[in-house]
Protein backbone atom coordinates (compact mmCIF):
# COMPACT_ATOMS: atom_id res chain seq x y z
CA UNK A 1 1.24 -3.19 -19.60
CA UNK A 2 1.79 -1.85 -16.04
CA UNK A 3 2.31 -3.81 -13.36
CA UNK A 4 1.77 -3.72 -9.71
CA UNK A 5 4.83 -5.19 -7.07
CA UNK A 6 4.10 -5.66 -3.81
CA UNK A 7 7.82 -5.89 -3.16
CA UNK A 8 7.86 -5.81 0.98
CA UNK A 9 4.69 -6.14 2.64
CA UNK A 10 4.17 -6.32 6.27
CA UNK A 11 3.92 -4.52 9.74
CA UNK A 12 7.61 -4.06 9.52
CA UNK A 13 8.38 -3.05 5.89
CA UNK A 14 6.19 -1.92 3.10
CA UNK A 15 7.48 -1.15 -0.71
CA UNK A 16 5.63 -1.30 -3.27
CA UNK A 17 6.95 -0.92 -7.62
CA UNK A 18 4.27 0.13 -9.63
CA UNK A 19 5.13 0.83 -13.74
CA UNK A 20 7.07 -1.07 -15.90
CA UNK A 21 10.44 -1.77 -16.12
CA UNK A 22 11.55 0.41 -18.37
CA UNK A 23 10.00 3.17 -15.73
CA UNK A 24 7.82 3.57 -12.92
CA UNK A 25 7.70 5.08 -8.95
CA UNK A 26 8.13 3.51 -5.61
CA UNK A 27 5.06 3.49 -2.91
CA UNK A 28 7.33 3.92 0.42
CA UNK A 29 10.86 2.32 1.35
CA UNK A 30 10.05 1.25 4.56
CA UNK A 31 12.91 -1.68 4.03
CA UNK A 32 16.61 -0.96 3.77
CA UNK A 33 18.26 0.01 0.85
CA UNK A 34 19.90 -3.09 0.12
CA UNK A 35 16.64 -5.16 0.66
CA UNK A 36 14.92 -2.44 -2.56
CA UNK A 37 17.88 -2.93 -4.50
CA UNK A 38 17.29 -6.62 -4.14
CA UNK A 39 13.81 -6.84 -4.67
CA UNK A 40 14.08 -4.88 -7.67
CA UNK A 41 17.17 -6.71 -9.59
CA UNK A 42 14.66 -9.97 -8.31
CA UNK A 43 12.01 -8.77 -10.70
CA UNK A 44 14.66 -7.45 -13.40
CA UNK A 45 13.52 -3.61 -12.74
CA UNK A 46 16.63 -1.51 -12.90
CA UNK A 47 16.87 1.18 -10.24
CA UNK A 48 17.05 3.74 -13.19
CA UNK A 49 13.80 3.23 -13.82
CA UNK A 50 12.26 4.39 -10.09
CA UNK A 51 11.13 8.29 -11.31
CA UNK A 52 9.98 9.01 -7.92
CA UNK A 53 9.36 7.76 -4.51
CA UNK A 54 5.38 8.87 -3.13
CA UNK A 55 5.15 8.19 0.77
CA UNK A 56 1.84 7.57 2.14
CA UNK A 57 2.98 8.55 5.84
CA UNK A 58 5.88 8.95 8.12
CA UNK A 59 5.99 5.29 10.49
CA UNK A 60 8.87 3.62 10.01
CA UNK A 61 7.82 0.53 8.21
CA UNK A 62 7.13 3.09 5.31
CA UNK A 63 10.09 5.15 5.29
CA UNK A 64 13.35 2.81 7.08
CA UNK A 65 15.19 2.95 3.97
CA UNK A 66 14.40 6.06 2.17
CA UNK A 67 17.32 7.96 3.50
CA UNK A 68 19.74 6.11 2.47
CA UNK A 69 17.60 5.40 -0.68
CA UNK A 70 17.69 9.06 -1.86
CA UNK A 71 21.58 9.53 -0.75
CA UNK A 72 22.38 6.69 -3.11
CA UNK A 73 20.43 7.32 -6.19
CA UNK A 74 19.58 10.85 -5.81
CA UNK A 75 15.34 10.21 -6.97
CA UNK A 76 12.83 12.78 -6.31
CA UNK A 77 10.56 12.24 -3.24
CA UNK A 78 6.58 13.15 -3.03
CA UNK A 79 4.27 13.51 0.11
CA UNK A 80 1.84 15.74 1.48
CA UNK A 81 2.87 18.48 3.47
CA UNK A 82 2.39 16.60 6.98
CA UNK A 83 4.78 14.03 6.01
CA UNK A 84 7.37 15.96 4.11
CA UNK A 85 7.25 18.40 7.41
CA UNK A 86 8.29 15.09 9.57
CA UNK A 87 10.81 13.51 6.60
CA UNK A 88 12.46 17.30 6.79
CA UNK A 89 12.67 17.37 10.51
CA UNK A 90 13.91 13.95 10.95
CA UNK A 91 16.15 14.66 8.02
CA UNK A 92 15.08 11.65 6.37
CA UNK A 93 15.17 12.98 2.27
CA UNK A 94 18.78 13.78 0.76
CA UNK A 95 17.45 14.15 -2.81
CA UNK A 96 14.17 16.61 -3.87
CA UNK A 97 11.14 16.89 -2.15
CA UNK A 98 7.84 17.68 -3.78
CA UNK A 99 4.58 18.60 -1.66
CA UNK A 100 1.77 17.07 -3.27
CA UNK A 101 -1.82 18.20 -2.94
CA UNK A 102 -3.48 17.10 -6.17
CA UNK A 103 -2.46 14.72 -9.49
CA UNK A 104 1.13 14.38 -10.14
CA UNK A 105 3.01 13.10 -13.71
CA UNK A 106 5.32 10.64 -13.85
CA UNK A 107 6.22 9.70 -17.18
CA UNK A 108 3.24 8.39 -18.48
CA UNK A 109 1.37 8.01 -15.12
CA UNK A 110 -0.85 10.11 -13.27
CA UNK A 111 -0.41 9.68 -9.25
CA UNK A 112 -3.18 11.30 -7.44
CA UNK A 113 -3.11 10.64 -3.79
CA UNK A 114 -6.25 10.09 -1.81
CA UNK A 115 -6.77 11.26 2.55
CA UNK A 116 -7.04 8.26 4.97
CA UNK A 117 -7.77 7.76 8.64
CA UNK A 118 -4.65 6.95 10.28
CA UNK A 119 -2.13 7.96 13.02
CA UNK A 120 0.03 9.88 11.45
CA UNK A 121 0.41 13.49 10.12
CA UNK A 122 -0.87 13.78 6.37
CA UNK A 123 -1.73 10.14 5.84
CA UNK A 124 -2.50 8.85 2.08
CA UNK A 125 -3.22 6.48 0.02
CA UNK A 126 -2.60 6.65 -4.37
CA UNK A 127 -4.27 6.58 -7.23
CA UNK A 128 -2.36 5.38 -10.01
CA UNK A 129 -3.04 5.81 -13.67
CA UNK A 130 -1.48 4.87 -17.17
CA UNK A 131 -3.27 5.27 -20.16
CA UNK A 132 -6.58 3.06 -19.67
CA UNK A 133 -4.90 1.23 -16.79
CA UNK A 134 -5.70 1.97 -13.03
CA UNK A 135 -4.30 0.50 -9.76
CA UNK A 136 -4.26 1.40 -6.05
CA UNK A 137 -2.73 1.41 -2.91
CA UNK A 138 -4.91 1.47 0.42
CA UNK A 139 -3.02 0.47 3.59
CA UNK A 140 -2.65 2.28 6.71
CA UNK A 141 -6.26 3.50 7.67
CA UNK A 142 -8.79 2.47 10.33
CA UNK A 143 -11.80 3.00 8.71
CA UNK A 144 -13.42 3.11 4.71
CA UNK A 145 -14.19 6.91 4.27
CA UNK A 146 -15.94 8.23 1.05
CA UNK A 147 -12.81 10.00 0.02
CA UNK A 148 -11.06 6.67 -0.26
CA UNK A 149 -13.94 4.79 -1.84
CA UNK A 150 -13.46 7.90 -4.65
CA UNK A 151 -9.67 7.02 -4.58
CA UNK A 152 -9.94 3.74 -4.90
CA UNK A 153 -13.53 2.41 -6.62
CA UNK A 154 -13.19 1.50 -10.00
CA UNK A 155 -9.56 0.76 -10.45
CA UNK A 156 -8.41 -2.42 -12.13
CA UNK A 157 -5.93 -3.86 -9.46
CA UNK A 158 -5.91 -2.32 -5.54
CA UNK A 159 -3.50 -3.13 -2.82
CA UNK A 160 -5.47 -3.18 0.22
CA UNK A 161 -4.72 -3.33 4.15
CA UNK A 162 -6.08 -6.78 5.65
CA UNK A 163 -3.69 -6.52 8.79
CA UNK A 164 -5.45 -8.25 11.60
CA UNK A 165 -7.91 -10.99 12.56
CA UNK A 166 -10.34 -9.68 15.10
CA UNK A 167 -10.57 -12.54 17.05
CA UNK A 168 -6.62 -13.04 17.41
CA UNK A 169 -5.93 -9.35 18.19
CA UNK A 170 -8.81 -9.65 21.19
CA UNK A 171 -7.15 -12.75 22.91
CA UNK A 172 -3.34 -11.67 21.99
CA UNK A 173 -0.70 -10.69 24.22
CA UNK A 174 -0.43 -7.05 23.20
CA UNK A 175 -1.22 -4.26 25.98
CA UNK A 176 -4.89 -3.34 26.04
CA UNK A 177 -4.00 0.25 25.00
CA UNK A 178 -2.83 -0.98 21.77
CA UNK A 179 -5.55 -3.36 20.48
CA UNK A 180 -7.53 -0.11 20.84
CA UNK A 181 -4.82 1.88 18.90
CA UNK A 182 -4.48 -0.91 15.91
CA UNK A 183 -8.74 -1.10 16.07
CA UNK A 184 -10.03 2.49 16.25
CA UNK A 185 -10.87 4.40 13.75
CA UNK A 186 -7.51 5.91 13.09
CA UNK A 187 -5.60 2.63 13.30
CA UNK A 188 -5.82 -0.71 10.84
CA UNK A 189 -8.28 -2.20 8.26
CA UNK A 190 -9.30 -6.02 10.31
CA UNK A 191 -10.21 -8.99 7.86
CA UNK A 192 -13.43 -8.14 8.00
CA UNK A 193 -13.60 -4.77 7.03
CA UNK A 194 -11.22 -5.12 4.70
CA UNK A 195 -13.48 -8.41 3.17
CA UNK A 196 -16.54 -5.80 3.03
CA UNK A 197 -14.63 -3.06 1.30
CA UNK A 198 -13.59 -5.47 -1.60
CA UNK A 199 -16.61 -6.62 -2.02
CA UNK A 200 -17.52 -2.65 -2.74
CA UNK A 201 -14.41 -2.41 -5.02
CA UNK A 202 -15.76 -5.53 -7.06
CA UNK A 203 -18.51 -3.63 -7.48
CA UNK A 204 -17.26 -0.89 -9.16
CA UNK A 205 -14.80 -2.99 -11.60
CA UNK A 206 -11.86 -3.66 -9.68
CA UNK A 207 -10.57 -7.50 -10.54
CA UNK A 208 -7.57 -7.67 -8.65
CA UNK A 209 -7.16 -7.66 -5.05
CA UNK A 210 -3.61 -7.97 -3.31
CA UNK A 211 -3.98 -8.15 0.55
CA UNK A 212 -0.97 -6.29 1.86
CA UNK A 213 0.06 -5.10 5.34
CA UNK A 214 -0.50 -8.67 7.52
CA UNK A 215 0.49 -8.08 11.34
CA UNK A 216 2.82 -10.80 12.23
CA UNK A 217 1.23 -11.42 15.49
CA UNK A 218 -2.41 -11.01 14.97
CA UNK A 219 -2.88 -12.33 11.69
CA UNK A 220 -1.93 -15.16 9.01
CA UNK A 221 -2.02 -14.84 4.99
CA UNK A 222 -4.44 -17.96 5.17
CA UNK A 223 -7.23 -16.14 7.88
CA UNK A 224 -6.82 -13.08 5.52
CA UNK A 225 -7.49 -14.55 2.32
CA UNK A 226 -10.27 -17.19 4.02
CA UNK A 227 -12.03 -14.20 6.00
CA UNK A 228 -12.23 -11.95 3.07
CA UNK A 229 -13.14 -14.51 -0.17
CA UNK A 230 -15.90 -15.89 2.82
CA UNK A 231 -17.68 -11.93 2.37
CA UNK A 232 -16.81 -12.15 -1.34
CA UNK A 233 -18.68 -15.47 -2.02
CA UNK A 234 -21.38 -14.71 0.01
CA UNK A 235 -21.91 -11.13 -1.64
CA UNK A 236 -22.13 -13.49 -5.00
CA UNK A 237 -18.64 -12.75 -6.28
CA UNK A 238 -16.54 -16.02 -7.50
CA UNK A 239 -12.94 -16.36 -7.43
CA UNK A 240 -11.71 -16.98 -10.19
CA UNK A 241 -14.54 -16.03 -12.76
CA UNK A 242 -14.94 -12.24 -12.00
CA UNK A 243 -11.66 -11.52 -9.45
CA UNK A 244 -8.85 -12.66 -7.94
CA UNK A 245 -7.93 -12.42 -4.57
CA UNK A 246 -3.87 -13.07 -3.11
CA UNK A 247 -1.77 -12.13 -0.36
CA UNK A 248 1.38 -10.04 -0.61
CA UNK A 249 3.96 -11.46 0.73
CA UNK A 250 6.01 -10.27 3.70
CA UNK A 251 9.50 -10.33 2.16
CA UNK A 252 8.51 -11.29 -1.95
CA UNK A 253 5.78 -10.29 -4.33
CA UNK A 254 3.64 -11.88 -7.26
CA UNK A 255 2.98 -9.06 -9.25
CA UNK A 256 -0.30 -8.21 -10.71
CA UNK A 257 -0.80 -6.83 -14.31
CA UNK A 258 -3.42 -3.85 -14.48
């Protein structure tokens, strides 16, 4: 069975292992080499089995440690054009680089990425699927569009952006220009909206949520997961009995099975 690995997950470093560990593809390498390496030896996952490496977008908590990555082990990177344009320019990739545009096979895994709202150049979530199994990743975007409710609606397990708490981002200490960059509709997914979206994913069959992507300074993993399961209960869903709801950790993962 496939599993999901949030294996870095915060404002400064996202990674992601999804597949098993005998094979599978890496969601960004936002962390350093090393820290992958790590992670993946942590979970017993040899790097042999990473197939590919999909980037949703080109910020730097996605991509620190992809250079290095790819002139290490020499694996295949995907992205849609925007990004790959950037990674090229910024001469980022030292392996292959494949433009993606539609579904993409990995071994036994179909890897279909999806368009979000975000601040960046091609930004994307992905749809992953093996055999009857279905997962997602959904980070990075400012606002719940229908082309990523047909991305991600319906899969099993979905890794999805809760990175601030309204009410801590209003009365922080960050610049007034950027509460309006992380809260627009090209920035980040609050509590809240991120609380209403799962409740839509529930919905439509999904029973595992992993909140990923936590800012450091306007948010906590306990005002995530108590703002969100607050929309789920009151919406009639109970933990427990027909999902269940964590938070990634910034620097370690609990996988989920899909």
């Amino acid at each position: 069975m496939p599993r999901l690995y949030p294996l870095y997950s915060s404002s400064k470093g996202n990674c992601s292992y999804i597949g098993t560990r005998s094979g599978g593809i890496l969601i960004d390498c936002g962390v350093s080499c090393r820290k992958v390496q790590q992670a993946l030896a942590a979970n017993e996952i040899p790097v042999s089995a990473v197939r590919g490496i999909f980037i949703t977008h080109e910020h730097s908590d996605h991509i620190k440690g992809l250079k290095m990555f790819t002139k290490t082990y020499n694996i295949p990177v995907y992205a849609q054009s925007g990004t790959l344009d950037f990674l090229y320019d910024k001469e980022q990739i030292m392996s292959r680089a494949v433009e993606i545009s539609g579904g993409t096979e990995i071994g036994d895994m179909l890897v279909e990425p999806f368009d979000t709202m975000h601040d960046a150049a091609s930004p994307c979530g992905y749809r992953i699927t093996s055999g009857d199994s279905v997962c997602a990743v959904c980070t990075d975007l400012g606002t719940v569009t229908d082309r990523v409710r047909k991305g991600v609606c319906g899969a099993s397990a979905v890794l999805l952006e809760a990175n601030y708490d309204e009410d801590m981002l209003k009365n922080g200490p960050y610049p007034y220009e950027l509460k309006q960059r992380i809260s627009c509709d090209i920035g980040h997914l609050s509590n809240r909206q991120s609380g209403e979206f799962a409740s839509e994913l529930l919905d439509s069959g999904t029973q595992s949520i992993v909140l990923a992507h936590l800012s450091e300074n306007n948010n906590t993993p306990e005002a995530a997961w108590s703002a969100v399961e607050g929309i789920l209960r009151r919406d009639g869903h109970e933990h427990g009995r027909d999902h269940m709801l964590t938070v990634a950790a910034p620097d370690g993962c609990r996988y989920v099975s899909f």
